[in-house]
C-alpha atoms as a PDB file:
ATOM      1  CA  UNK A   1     -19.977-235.031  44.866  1.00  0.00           C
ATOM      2  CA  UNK A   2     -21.522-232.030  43.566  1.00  0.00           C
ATOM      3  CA  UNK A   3     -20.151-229.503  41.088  1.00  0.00           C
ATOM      4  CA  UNK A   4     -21.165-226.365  38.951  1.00  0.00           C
ATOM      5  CA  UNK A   5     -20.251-227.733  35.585  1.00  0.00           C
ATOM      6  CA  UNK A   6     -19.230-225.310  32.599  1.00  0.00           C
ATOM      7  CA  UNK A   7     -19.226-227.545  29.998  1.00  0.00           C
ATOM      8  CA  UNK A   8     -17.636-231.340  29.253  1.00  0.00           C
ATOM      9  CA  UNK A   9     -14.121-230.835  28.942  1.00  0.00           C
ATOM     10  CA  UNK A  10     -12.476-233.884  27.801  1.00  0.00           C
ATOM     11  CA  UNK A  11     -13.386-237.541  27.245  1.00  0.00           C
ATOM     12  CA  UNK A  12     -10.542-239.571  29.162  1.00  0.00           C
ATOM     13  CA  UNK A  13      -9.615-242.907  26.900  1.00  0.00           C
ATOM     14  CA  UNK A  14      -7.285-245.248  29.424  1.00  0.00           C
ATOM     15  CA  UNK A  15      -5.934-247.837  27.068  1.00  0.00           C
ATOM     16  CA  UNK A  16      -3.795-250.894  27.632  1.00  0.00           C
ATOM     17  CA  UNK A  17      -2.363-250.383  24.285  1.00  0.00           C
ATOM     18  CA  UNK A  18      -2.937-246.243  23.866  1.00  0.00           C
ATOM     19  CA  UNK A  19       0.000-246.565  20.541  1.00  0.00           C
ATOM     20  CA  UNK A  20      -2.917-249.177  18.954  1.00  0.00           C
ATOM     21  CA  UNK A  21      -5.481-247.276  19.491  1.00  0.00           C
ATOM     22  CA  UNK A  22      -3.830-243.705  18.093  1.00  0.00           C
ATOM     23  CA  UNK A  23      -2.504-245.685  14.981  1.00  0.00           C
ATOM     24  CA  UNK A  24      -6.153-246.982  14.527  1.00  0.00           C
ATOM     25  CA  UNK A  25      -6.972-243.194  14.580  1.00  0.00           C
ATOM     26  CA  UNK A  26      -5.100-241.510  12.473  1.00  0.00           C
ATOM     27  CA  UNK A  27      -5.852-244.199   9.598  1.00  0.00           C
ATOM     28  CA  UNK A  28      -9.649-242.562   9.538  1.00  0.00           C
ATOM     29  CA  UNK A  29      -7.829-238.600   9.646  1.00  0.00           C
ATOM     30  CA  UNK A  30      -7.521-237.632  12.884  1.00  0.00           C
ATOM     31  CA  UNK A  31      -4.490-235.562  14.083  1.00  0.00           C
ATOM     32  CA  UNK A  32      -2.627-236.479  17.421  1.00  0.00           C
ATOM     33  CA  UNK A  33      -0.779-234.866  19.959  1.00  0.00           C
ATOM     34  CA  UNK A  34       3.703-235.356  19.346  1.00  0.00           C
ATOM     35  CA  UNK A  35       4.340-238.945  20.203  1.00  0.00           C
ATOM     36  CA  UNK A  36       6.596-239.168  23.474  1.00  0.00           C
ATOM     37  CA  UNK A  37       4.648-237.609  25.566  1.00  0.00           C
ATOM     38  CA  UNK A  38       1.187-238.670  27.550  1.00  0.00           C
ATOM     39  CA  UNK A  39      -1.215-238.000  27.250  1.00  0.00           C
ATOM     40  CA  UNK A  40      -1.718-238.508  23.115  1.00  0.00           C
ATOM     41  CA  UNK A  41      -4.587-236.325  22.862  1.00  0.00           C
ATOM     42  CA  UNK A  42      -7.064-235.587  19.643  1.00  0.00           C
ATOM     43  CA  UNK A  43      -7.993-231.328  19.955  1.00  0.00           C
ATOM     44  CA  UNK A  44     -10.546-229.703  18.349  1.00  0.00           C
ATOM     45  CA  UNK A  45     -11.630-226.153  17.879  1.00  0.00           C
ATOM     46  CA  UNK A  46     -13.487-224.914  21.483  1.00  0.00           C
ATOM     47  CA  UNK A  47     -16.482-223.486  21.770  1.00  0.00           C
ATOM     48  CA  UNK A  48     -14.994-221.315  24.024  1.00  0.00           C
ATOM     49  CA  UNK A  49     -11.887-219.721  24.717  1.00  0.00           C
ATOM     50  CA  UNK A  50     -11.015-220.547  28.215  1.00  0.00           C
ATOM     51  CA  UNK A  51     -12.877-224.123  27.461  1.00  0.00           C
ATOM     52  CA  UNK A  52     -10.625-227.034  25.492  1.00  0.00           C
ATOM     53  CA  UNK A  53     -12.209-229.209  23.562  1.00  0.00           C
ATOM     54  CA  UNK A  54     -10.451-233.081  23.249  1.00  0.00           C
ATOM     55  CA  UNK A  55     -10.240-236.511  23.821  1.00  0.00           C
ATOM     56  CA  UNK A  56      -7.161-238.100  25.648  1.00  0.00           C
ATOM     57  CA  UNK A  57      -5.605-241.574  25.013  1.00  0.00           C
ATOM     58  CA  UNK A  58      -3.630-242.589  28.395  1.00  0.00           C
ATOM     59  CA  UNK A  59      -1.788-245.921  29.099  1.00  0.00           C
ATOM     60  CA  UNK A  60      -3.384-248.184  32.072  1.00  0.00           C
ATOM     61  CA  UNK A  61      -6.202-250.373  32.937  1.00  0.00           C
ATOM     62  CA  UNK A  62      -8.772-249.923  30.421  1.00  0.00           C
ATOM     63  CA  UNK A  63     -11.687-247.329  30.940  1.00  0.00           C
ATOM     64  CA  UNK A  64     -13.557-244.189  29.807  1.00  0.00           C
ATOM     65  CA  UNK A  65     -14.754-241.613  31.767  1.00  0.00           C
ATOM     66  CA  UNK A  66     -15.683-237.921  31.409  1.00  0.00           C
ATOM     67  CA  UNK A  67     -13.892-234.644  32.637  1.00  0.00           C
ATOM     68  CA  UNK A  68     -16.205-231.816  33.307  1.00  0.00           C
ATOM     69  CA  UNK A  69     -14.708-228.073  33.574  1.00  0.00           C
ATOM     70  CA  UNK A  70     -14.937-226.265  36.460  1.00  0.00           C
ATOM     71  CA  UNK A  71     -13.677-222.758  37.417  1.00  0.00           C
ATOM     72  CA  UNK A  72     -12.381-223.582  40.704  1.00  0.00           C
ATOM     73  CA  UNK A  73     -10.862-226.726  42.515  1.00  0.00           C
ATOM     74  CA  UNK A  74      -8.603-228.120  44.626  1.00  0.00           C
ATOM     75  CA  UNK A  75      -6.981-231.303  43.604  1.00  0.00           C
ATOM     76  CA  UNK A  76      -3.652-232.923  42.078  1.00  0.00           C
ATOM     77  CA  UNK A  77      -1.633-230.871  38.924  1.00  0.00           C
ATOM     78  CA  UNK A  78      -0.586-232.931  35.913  1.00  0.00           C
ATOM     79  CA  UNK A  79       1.588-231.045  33.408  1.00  0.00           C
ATOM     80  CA  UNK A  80       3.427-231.316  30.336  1.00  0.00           C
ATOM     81  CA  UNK A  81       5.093-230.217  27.639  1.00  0.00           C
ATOM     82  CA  UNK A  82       4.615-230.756  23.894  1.00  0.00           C
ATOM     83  CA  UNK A  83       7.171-229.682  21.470  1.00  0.00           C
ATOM     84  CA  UNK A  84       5.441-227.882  18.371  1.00  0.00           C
ATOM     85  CA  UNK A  85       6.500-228.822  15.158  1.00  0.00           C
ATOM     86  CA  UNK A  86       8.239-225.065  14.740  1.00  0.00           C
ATOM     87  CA  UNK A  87      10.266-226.388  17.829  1.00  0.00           C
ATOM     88  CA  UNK A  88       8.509-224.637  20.548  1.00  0.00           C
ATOM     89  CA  UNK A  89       7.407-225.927  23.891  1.00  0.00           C
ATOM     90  CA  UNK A  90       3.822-225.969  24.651  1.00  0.00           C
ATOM     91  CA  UNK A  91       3.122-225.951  28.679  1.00  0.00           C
ATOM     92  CA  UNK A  92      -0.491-227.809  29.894  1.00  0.00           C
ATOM     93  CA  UNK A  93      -1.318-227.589  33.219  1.00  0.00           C
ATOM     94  CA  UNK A  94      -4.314-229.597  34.531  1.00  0.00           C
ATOM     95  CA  UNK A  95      -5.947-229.387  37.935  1.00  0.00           C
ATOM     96  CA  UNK A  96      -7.830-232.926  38.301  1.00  0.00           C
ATOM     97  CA  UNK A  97     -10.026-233.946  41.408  1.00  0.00           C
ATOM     98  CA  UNK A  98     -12.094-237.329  42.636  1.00  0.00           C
ATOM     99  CA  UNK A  99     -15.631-237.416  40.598  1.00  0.00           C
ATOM    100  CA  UNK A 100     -18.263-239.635  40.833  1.00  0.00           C
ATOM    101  CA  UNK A 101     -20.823-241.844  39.123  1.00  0.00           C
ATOM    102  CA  UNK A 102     -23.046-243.299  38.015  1.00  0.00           C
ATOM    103  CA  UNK A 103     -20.964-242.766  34.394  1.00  0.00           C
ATOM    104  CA  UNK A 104     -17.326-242.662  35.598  1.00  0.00           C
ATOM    105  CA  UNK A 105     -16.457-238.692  35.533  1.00  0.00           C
ATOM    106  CA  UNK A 106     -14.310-236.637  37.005  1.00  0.00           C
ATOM    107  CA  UNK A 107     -13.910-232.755  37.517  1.00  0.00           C
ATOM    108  CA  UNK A 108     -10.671-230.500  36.061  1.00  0.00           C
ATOM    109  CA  UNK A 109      -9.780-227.194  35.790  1.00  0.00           C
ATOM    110  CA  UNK A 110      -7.648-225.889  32.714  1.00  0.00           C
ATOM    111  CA  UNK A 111      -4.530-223.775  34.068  1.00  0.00           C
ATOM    112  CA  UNK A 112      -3.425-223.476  30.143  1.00  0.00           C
ATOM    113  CA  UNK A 113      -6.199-224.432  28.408  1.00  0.00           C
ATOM    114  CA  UNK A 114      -4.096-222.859  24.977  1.00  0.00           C
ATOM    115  CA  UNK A 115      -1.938-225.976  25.562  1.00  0.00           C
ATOM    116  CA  UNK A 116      -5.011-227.977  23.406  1.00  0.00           C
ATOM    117  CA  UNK A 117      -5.701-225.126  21.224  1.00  0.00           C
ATOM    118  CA  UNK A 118      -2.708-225.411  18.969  1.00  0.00           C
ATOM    119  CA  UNK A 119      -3.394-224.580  15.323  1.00  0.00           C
ATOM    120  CA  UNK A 120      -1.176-227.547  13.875  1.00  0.00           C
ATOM    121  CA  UNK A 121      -3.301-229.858  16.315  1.00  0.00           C
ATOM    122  CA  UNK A 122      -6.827-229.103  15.534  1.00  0.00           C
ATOM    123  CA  UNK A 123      -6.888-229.429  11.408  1.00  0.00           C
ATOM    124  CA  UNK A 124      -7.981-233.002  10.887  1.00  0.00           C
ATOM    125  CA  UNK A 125      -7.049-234.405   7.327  1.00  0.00           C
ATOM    126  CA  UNK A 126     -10.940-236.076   7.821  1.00  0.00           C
ATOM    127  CA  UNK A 127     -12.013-232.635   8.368  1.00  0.00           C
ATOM    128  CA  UNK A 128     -13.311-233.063  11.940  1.00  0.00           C
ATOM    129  CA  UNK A 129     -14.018-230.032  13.639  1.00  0.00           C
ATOM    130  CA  UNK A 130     -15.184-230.570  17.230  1.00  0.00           C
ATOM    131  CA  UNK A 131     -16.568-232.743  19.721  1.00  0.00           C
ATOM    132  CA  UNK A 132     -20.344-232.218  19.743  1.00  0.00           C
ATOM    133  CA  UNK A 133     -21.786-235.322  21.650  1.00  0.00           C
ATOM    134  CA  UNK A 134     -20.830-238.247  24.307  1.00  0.00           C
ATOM    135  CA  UNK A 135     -23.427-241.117  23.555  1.00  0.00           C
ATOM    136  CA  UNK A 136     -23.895-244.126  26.983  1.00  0.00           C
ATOM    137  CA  UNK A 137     -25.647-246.340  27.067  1.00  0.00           C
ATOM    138  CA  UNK A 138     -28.153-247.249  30.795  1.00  0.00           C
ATOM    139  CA  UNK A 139     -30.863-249.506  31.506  1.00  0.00           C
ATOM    140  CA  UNK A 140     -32.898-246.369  33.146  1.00  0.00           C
ATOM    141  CA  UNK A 141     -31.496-243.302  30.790  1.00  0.00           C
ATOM    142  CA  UNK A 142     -33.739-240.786  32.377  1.00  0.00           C
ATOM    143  CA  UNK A 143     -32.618-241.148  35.861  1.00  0.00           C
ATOM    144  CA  UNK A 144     -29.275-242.164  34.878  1.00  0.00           C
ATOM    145  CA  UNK A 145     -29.176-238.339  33.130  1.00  0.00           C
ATOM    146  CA  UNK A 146     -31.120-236.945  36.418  1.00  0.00           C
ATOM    147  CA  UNK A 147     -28.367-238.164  39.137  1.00  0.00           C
ATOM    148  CA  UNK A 148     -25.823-236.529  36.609  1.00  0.00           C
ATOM    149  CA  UNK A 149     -27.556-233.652  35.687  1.00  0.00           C
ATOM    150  CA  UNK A 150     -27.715-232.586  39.941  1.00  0.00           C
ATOM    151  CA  UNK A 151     -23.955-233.530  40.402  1.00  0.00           C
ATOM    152  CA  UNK A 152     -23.285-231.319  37.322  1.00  0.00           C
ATOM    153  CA  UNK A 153     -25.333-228.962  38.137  1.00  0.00           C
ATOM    154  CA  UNK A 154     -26.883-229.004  34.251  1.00  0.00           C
ATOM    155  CA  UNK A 155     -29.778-229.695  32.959  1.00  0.00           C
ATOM    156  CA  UNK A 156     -31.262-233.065  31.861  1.00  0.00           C
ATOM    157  CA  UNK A 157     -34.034-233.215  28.941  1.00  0.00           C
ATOM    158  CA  UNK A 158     -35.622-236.487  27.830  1.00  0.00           C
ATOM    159  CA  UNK A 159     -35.828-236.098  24.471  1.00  0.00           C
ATOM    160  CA  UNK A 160     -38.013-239.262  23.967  1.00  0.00           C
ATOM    161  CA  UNK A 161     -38.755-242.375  25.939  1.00  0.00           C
ATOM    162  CA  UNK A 162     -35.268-244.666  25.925  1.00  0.00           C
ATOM    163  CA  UNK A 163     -33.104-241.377  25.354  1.00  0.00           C
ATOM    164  CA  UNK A 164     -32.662-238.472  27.468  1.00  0.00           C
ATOM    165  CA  UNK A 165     -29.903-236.190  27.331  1.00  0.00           C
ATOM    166  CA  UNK A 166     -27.757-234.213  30.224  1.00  0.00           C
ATOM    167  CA  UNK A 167     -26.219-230.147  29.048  1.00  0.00           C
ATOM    168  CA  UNK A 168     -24.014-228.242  30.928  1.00  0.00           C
ATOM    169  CA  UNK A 169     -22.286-226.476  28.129  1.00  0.00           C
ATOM    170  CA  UNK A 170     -21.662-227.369  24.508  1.00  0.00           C
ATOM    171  CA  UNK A 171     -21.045-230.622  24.412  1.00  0.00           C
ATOM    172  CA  UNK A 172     -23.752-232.579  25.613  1.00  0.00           C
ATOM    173  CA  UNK A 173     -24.170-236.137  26.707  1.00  0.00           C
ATOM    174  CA  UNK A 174     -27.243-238.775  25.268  1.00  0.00           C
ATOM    175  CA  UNK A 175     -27.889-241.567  27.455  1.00  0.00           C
ATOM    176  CA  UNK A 176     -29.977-244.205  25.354  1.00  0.00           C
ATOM    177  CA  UNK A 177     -31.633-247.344  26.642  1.00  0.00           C
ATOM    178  CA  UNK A 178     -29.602-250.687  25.392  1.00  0.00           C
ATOM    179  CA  UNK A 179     -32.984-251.109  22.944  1.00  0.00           C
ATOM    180  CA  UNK A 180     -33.076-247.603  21.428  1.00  0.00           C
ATOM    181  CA  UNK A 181     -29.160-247.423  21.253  1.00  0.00           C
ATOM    182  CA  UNK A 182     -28.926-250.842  19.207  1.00  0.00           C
ATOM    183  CA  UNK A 183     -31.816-249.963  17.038  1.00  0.00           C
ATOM    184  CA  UNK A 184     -30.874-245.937  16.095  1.00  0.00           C
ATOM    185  CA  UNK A 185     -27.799-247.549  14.620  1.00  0.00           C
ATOM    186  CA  UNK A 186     -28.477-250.932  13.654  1.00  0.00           C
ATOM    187  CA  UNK A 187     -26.932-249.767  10.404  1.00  0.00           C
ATOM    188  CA  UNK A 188     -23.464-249.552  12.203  1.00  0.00           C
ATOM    189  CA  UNK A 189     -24.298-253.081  14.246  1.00  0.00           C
ATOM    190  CA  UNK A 190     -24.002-251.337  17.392  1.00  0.00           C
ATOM    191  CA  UNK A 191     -23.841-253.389  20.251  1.00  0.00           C
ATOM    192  CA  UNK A 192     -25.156-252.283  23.897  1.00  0.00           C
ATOM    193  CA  UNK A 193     -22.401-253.036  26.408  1.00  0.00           C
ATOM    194  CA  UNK A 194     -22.823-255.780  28.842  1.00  0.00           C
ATOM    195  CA  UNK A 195     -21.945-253.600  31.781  1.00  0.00           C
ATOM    196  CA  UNK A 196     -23.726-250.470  31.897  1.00  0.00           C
ATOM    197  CA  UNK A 197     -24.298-247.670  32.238  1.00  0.00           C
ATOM    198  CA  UNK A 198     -21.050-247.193  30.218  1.00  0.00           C
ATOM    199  CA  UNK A 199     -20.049-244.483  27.686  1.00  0.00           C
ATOM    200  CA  UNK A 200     -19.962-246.049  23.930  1.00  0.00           C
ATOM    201  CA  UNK A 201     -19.578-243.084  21.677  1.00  0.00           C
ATOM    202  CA  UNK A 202     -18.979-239.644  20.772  1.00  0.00           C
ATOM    203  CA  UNK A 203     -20.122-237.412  18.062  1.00  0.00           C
ATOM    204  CA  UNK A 204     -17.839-235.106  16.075  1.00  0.00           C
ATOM    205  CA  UNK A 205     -18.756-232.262  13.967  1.00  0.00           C
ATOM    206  CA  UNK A 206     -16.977-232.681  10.477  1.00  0.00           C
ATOM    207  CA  UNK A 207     -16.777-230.252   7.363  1.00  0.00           C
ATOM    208  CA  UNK A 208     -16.732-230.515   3.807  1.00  0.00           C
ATOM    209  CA  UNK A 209     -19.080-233.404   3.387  1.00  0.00           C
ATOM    210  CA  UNK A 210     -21.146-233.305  -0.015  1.00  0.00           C
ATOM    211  CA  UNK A 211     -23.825-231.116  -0.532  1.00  0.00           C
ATOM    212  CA  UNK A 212     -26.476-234.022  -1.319  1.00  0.00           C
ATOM    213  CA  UNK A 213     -25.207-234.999   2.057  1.00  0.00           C
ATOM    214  CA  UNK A 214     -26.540-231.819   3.496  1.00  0.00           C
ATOM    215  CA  UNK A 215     -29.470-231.732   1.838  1.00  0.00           C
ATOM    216  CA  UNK A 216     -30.016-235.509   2.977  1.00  0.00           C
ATOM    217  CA  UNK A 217     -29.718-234.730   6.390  1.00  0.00           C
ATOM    218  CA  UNK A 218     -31.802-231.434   6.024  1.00  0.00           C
ATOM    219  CA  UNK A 219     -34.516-233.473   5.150  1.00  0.00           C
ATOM    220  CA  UNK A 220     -34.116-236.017   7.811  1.00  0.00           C
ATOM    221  CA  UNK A 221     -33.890-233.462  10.670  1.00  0.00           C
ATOM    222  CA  UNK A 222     -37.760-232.165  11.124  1.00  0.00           C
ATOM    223  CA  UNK A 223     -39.180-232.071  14.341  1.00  0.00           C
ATOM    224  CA  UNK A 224     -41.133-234.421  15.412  1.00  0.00           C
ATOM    225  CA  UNK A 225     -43.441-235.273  18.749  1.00  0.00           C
ATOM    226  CA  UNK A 226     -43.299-237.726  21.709  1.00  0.00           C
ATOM    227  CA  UNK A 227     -46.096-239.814  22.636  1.00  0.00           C
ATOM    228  CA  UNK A 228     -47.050-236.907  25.206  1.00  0.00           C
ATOM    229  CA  UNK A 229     -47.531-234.047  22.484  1.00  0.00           C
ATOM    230  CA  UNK A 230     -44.336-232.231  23.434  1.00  0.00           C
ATOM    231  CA  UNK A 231     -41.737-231.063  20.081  1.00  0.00           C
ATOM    232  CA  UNK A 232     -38.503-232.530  20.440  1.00  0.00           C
ATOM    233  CA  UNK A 233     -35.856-232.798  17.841  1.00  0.00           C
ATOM    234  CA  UNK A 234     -34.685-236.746  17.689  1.00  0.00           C
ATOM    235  CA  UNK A 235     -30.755-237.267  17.101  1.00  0.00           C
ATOM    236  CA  UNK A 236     -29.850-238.841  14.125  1.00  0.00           C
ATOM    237  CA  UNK A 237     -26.654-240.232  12.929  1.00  0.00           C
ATOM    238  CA  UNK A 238     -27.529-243.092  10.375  1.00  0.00           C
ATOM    239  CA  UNK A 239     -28.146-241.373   6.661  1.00  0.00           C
ATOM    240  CA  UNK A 240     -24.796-241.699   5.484  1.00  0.00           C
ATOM    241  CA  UNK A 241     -23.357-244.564   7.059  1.00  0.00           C
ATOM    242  CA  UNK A 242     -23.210-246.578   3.760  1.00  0.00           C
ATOM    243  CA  UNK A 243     -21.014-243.421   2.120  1.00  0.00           C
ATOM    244  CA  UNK A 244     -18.033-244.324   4.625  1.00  0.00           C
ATOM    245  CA  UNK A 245     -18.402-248.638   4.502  1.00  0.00           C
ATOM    246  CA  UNK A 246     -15.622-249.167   2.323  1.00  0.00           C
ATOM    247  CA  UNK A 247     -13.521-246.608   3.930  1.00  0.00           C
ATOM    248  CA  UNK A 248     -13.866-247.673   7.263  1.00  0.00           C
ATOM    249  CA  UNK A 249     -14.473-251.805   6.790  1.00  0.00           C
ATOM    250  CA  UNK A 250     -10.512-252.142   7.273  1.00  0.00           C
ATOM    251  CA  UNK A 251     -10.764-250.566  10.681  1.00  0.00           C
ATOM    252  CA  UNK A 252     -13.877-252.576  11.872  1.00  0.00           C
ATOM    253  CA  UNK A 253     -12.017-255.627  11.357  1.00  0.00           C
ATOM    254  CA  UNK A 254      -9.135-254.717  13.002  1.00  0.00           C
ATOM    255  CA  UNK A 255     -10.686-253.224  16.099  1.00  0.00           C
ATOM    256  CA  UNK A 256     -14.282-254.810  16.247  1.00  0.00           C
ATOM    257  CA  UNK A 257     -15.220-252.388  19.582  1.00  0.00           C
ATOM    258  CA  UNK A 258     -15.401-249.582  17.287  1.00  0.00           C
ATOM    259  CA  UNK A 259     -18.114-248.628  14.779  1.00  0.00           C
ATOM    260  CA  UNK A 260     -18.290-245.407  12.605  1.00  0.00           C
ATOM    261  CA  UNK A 261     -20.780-243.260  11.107  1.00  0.00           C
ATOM    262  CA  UNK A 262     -21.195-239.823   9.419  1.00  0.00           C
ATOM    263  CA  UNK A 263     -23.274-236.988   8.244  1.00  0.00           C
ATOM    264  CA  UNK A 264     -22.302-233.411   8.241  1.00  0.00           C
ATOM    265  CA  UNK A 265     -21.202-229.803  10.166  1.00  0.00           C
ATOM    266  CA  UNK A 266     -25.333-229.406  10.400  1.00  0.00           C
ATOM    267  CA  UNK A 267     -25.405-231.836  13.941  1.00  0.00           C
ATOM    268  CA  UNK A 268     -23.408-234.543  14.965  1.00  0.00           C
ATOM    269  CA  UNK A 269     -21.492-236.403  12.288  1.00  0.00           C
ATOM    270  CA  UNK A 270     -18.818-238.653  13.299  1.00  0.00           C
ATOM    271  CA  UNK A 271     -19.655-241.583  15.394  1.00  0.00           C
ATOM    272  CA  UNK A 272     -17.327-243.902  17.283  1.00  0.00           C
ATOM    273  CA  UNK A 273     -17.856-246.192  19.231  1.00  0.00           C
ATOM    274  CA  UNK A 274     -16.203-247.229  22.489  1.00  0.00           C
ATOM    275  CA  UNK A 275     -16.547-250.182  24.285  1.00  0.00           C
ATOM    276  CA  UNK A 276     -14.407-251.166  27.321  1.00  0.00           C
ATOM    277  CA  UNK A 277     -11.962-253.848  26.958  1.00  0.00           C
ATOM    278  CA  UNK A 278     -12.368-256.447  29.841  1.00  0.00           C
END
């Protein structure tokens, strides 16, 4: 299947235990969706307008896939309503279709894309601020990120040899190799999946970190070159992973799958990994 992509929508989280997992959450600051009624999502604040910006926590066989926007399609409507905490209903309307592979994704279109776009809903007490970044993991990134790039209709970049990366909008997706995922965050003991390619992360933009932080990761952003001579600016998310140990050991030992990591508003900041449950 082939589409004309606007941007990644959503990340889709199907959970066996989705109540777990949203507890789990909102220990490290995040802000959910009223309980009662599904999906439990985590909104940020869109890039654009017309374009949400969230991650969804659904009950159901376990598995992770990505929803890509588009601005027309034909396909099955899943709505419902939230109840604001001023007592007002919020309507969402969702137009989803069949997707494809070789990542599991699917296409939607947003019939009330305000529904995830409520002010009470997108201030995070951990100060996230958006989703920047899906991370996968493949054994052959580059044309892993080529077959998606022509369903998407985006563009696909290798940005250098065990990483390439797929944009259709603002949120982009990094496909690593399971040797250059493990060692970019070795500090975190990240763990390539046994079945791939599979999505294990995302990337969150988050404010309010310390300035030394900033400066930190100033100084760790230059550009550097690929073994071909071409500029390319190399992702990092390790230089303050020791800043957020203690705050985050309780939740690595209660849900092993997921690692964290941090830096700052400059790129992406938050990482967490997933890893589907068997």
């Amino acid at each position: 299947m082939k589409i004309s992509a606007r941007d990644i929508d959503h990340l889709s989280v199907t959970a066996s235990a989705p109540d777990d997992l949203v507890a789990k959450l909102q220990q490290i600051g995040f802000t959910f969706t009223p309980e009662g009624v599904e999906p439990r999502c985590i909104c940020f604040q869109p890039a654009a307008d017309d374009i949400p910006n969230y991650i969804e926590l659904i009950e159901g066989e376990p598995r992770i896939a990505l929803a890509l926007n588009v601005t027309e399609l034909e396909g099955e409507e899943r709505t419902h309503v939230w109840e604001s905490e001023d007592g007002y209903e919020v309507d969402a309307a969702v137009i989803v279709a069949e997707g494809g592979g070789p990542l599991p994704w699917f296409p939607v279109r947003q019939e009330l894309p305000d529904a995830f776009m409520e002010p009470e809903w997108i201030v995070h007490p951990n100060g996230a601020l958006g989703l920047l970044a899906i991370h996968a993991v493949a054994d052959d990134p580059k044309a892993t990120a080529k077959e998606l790039a022509k369903s998407w209709s985006g563009e696909m970049e290798e940005i250098f040899d065990g990483c390439a990366v797929v944009k259709t909008g603002a949120v982009e997706l990094l496909i690593w190799s399971p040797s250059a995922w493990q060692s970019e965050y070795k500090s975190v003991e990240a763990m390539a999946p046994e079945h791939k390619p599979a999505i294990v992360g995302i990337a969150v933009a988050i404010a309010g970190l310390a300035a030394r932080q900033q400066r930190a990761l100033r100084a760790d952003r230059g550009r550097s070159r690929n073994r071909a001579g071409r500029a390319y600016r190399r992702p990092r998310h390790r230089v303050h992973a020791a800043d957020l140990e203690e705050r985050l050991r309780p939740l690595r030992h209660t849900l092993p799958e997921f690692q964290v990591v941090a830096e700052d508003q400059l790129g992406a900041t938050l990482l967490q990994g997933f890893e589907p449950i068997e």
